[in-house]
Protein backbone atom coordinates (compact mmCIF):
# COMPACT_ATOMS: atom_id res chain seq x y z
CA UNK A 1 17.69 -14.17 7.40
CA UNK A 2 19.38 -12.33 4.79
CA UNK A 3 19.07 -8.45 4.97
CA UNK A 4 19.83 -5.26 3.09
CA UNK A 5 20.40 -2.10 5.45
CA UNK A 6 20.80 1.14 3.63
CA UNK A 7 22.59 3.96 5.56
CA UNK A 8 23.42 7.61 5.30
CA UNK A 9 26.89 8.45 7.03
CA UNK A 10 29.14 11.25 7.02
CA UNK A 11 32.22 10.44 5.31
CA UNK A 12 34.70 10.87 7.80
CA UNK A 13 36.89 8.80 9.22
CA UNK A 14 35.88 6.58 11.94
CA UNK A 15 31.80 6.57 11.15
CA UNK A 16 31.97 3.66 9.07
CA UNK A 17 33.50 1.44 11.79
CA UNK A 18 30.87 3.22 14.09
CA UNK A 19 28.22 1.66 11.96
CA UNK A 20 29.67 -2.01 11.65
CA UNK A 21 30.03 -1.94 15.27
CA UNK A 22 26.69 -1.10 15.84
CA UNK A 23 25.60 -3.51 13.26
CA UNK A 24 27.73 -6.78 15.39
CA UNK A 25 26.34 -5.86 18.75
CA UNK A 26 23.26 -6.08 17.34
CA UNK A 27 23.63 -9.39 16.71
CA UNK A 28 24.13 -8.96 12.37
CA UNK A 29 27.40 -10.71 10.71
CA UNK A 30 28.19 -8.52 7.86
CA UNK A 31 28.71 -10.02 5.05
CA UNK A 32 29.28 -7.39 2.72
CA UNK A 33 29.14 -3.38 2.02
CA UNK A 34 28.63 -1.39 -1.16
CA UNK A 35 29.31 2.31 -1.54
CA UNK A 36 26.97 3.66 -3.60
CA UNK A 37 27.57 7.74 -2.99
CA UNK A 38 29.51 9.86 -1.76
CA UNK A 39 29.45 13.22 -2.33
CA UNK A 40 29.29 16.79 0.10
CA UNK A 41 31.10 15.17 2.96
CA UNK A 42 28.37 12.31 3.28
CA UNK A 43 27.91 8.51 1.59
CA UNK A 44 25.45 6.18 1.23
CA UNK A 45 26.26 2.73 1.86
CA UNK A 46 24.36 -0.85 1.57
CA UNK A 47 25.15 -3.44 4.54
CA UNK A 48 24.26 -6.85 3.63
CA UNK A 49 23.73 -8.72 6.83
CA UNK A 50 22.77 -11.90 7.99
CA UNK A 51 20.02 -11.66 11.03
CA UNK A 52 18.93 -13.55 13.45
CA UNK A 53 15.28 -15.08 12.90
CA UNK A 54 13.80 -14.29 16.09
CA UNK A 55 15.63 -11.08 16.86
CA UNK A 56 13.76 -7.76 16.38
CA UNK A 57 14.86 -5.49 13.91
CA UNK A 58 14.10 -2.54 15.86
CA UNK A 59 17.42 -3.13 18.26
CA UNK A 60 19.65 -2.48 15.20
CA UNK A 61 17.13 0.51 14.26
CA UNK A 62 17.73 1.90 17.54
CA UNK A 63 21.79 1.42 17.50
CA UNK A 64 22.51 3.36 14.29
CA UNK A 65 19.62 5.92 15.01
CA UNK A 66 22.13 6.77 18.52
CA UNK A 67 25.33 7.58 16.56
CA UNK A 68 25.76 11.18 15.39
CA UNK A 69 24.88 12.09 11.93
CA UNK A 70 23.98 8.61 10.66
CA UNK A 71 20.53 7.92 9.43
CA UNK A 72 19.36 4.89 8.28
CA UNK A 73 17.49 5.29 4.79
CA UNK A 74 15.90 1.27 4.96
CA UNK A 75 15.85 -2.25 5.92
CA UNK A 76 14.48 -5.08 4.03
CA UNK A 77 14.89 -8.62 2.93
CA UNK A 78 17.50 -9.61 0.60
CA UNK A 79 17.20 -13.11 -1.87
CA UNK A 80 20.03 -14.89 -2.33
CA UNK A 81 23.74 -14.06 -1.91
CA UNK A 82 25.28 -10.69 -1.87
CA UNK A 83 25.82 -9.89 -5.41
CA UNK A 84 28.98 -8.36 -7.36
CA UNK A 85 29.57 -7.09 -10.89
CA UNK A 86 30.51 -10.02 -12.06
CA UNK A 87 27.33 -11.60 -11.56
CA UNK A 88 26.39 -9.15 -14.28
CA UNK A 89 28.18 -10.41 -16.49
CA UNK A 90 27.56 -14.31 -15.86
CA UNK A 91 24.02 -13.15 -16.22
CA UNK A 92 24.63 -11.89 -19.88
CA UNK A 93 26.60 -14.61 -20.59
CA UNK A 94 23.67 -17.14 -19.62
CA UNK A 95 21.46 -14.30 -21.79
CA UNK A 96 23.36 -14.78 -24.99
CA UNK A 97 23.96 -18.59 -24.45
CA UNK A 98 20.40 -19.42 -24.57
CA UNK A 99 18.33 -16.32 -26.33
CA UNK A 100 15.59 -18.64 -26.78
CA UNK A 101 14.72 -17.84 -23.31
CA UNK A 102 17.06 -14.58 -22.61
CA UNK A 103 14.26 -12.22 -22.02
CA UNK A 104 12.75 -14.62 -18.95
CA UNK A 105 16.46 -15.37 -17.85
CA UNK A 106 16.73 -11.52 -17.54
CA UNK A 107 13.75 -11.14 -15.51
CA UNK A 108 14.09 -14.23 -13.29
CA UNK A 109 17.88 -13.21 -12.40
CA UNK A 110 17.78 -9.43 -11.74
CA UNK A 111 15.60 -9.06 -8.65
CA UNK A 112 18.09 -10.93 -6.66
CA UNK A 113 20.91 -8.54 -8.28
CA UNK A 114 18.93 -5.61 -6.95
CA UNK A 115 17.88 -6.86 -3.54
CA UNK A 116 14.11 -6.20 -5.14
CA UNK A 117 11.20 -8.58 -4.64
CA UNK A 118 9.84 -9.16 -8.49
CA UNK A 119 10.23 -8.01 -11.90
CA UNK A 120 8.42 -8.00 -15.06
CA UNK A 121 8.76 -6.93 -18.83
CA UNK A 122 6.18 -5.31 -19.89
CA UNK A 123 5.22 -3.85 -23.30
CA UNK A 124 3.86 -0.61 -23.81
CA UNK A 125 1.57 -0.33 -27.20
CA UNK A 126 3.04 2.38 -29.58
CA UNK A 127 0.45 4.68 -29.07
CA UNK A 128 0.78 4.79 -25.79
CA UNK A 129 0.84 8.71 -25.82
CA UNK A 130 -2.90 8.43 -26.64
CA UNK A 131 -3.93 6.21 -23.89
CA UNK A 132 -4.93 8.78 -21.16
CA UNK A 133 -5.41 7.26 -18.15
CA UNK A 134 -4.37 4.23 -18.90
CA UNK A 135 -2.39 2.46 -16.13
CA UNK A 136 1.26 2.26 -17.15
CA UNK A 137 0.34 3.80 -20.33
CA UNK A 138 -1.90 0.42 -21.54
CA UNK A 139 1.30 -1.31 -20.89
CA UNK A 140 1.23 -5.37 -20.37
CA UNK A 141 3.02 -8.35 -18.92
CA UNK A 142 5.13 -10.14 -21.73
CA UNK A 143 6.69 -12.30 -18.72
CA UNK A 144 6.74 -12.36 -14.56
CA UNK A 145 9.46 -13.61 -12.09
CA UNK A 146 8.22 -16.34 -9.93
CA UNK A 147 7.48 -13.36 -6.91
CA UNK A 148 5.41 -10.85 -9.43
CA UNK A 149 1.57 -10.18 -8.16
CA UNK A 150 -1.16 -11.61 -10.08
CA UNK A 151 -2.19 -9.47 -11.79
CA UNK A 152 1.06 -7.02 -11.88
CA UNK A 153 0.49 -4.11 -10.61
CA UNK A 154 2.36 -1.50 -12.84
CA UNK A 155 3.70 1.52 -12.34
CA UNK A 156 3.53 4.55 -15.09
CA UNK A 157 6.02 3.38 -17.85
CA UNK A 158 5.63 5.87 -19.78
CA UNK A 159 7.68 7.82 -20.88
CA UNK A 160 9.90 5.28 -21.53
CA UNK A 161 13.39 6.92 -19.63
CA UNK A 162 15.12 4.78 -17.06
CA UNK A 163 14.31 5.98 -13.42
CA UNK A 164 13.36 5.17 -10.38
CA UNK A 165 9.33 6.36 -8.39
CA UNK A 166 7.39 4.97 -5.77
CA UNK A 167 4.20 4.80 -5.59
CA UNK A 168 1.35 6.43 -3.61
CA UNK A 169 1.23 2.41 -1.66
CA UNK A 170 4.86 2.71 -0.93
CA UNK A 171 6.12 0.50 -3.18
CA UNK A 172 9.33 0.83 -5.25
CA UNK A 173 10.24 0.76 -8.84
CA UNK A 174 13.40 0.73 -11.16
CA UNK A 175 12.26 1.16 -14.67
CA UNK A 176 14.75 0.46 -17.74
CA UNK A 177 13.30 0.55 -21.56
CA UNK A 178 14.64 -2.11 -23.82
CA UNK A 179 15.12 0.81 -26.74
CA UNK A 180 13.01 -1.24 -28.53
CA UNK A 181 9.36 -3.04 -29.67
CA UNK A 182 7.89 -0.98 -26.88
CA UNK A 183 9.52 -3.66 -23.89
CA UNK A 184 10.69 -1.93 -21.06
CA UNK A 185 11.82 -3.70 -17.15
CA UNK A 186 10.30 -2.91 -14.28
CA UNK A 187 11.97 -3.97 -11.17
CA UNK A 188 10.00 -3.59 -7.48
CA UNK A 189 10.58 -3.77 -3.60
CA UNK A 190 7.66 -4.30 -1.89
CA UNK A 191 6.67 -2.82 1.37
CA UNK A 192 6.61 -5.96 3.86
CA UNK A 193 5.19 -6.50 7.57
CA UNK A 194 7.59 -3.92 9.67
CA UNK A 195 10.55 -3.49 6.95
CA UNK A 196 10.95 -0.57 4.91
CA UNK A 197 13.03 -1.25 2.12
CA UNK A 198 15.15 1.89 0.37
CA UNK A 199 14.19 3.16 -2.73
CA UNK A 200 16.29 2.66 -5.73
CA UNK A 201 19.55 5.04 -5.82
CA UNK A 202 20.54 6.16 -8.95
CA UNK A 203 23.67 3.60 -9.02
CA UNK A 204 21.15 1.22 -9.40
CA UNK A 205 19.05 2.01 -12.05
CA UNK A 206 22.44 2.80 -13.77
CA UNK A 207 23.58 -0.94 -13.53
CA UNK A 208 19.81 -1.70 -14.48
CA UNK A 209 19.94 0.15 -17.66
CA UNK A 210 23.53 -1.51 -18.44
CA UNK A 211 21.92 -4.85 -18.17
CA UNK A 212 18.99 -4.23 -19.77
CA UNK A 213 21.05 -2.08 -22.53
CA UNK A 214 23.49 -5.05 -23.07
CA UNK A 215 20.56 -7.73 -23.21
CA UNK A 216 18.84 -5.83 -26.08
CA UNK A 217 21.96 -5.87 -28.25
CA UNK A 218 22.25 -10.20 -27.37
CA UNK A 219 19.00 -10.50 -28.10
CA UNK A 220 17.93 -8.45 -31.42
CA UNK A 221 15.28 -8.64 -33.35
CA UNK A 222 14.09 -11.79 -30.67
CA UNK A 223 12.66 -9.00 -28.62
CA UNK A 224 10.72 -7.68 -31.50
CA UNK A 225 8.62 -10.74 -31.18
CA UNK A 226 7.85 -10.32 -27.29
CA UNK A 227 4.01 -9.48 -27.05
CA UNK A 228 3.50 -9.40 -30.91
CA UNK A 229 0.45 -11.23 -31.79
CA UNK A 230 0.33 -14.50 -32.84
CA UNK A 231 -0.16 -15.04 -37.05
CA UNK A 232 -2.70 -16.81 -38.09
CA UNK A 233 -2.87 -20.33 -39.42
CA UNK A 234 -2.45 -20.09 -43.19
CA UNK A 235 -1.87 -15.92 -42.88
């Protein structure tokens, strides 16, 4: 089993191999680690780990919870291979070569960039504003990746500004607007059985935004079609 661990350090000298030792006599194989802070003498860093099946995640809980100053910010399951920055741009690449189907190629591809468990596109109406009450400001589902809920449950869109909430059922979102027709990306990790996955860090939504910044350009005016309503025979 492939997971994510997301830790808290100080960033000093000898914590880090503190933590991958901890990690191996455990029983995980590392298989990669991401930096995604540091800043006032502390980072945050992602361990991607393979696990053992039938071992219990609380052993590893307990090892990094015993070494000074380190705090462990969640655990969850990761799909698919650790990923890099050039996956971004393979994934753009596969956007522009087929924008026929670029919007679902996004969605499909970037929950296993972000370690997240589903993503949609949604559309938001343009008078949203109006809407009160409305969940995810009267937004809808212009297309699901093969994990989404049925029905998806959204988050509150609006405003349209990337960012990153949880909601009140512990759930987390990554939310990136397209800049355009109303479509914005809404990327989740679900609270599952006795992992608690992290919530989105900032570094994230930043690379979420670049994706979803650089699709828009590939894909133009296609976008301006997603969730528009069919014309009529003859209209």
């Amino acid at each position: 089993m492939l997971l994510r661990v997301r830790v808290t350090l100080p960033d000093r000298p000898g914590t880090l191999g503190q933590v991958a030792r901890t990690l191996g006599v455990s029983g995980a194989d590392i298989v990669q680690v991401v930096v995604l802070e540091r800043l006032g003498g502390r980072a945050v860093d992602d361990f991607t780990v393979v696990w053992p099946g039938a071992a219990r995640v609380e052993r590893l809980l307990a090892g990094l919870a015993a070494i000074p100053g380190v705090r462990v910010d969640g655990v969850w399951r990761a799909i698919g291979a650790p990923t890099t920055t050039g996956q971004d741009a393979e994934l753009l690449a596969q956007v522009a070569g087929n924008p026929a189907d670029g919007l679902a190629t996004l969605v499909d591809a970037v929950p296993g960039l972000l370690a997240a468990d589903w993503a949609v596109a949604a559309v938001v109406p343009l008078d949203w504003a109006s809407r009160t009450g409305a969940a995810g400001g009267g937004a809808t589902v212009a297309h699901a990746s093969w994990r989404a809920p049925v029905p998806s449950a959204l988050p509150e869109v609006t405003p349209l500004r990337a960012r990153a909430l949880t909601s009140a059922d512990g759930t987390h979102y990554a939310i990136a607007p397209f800049g355009r027709a109303g479509l914005v990306l809404v990327v989740a990790r679900d609270q599952t059985g006795m992992l608690t996955p992290a919530a989105f860090h900032r570094t994230e939504v930043d690379r979420l935004t670049q994706l979803v910044r650089a699709s828009a350009v590939i894909l133009g005016d296609r976008l301006d079609l997603v969730g528009a309503p069919p014309v009529a025979a003859g209209g």
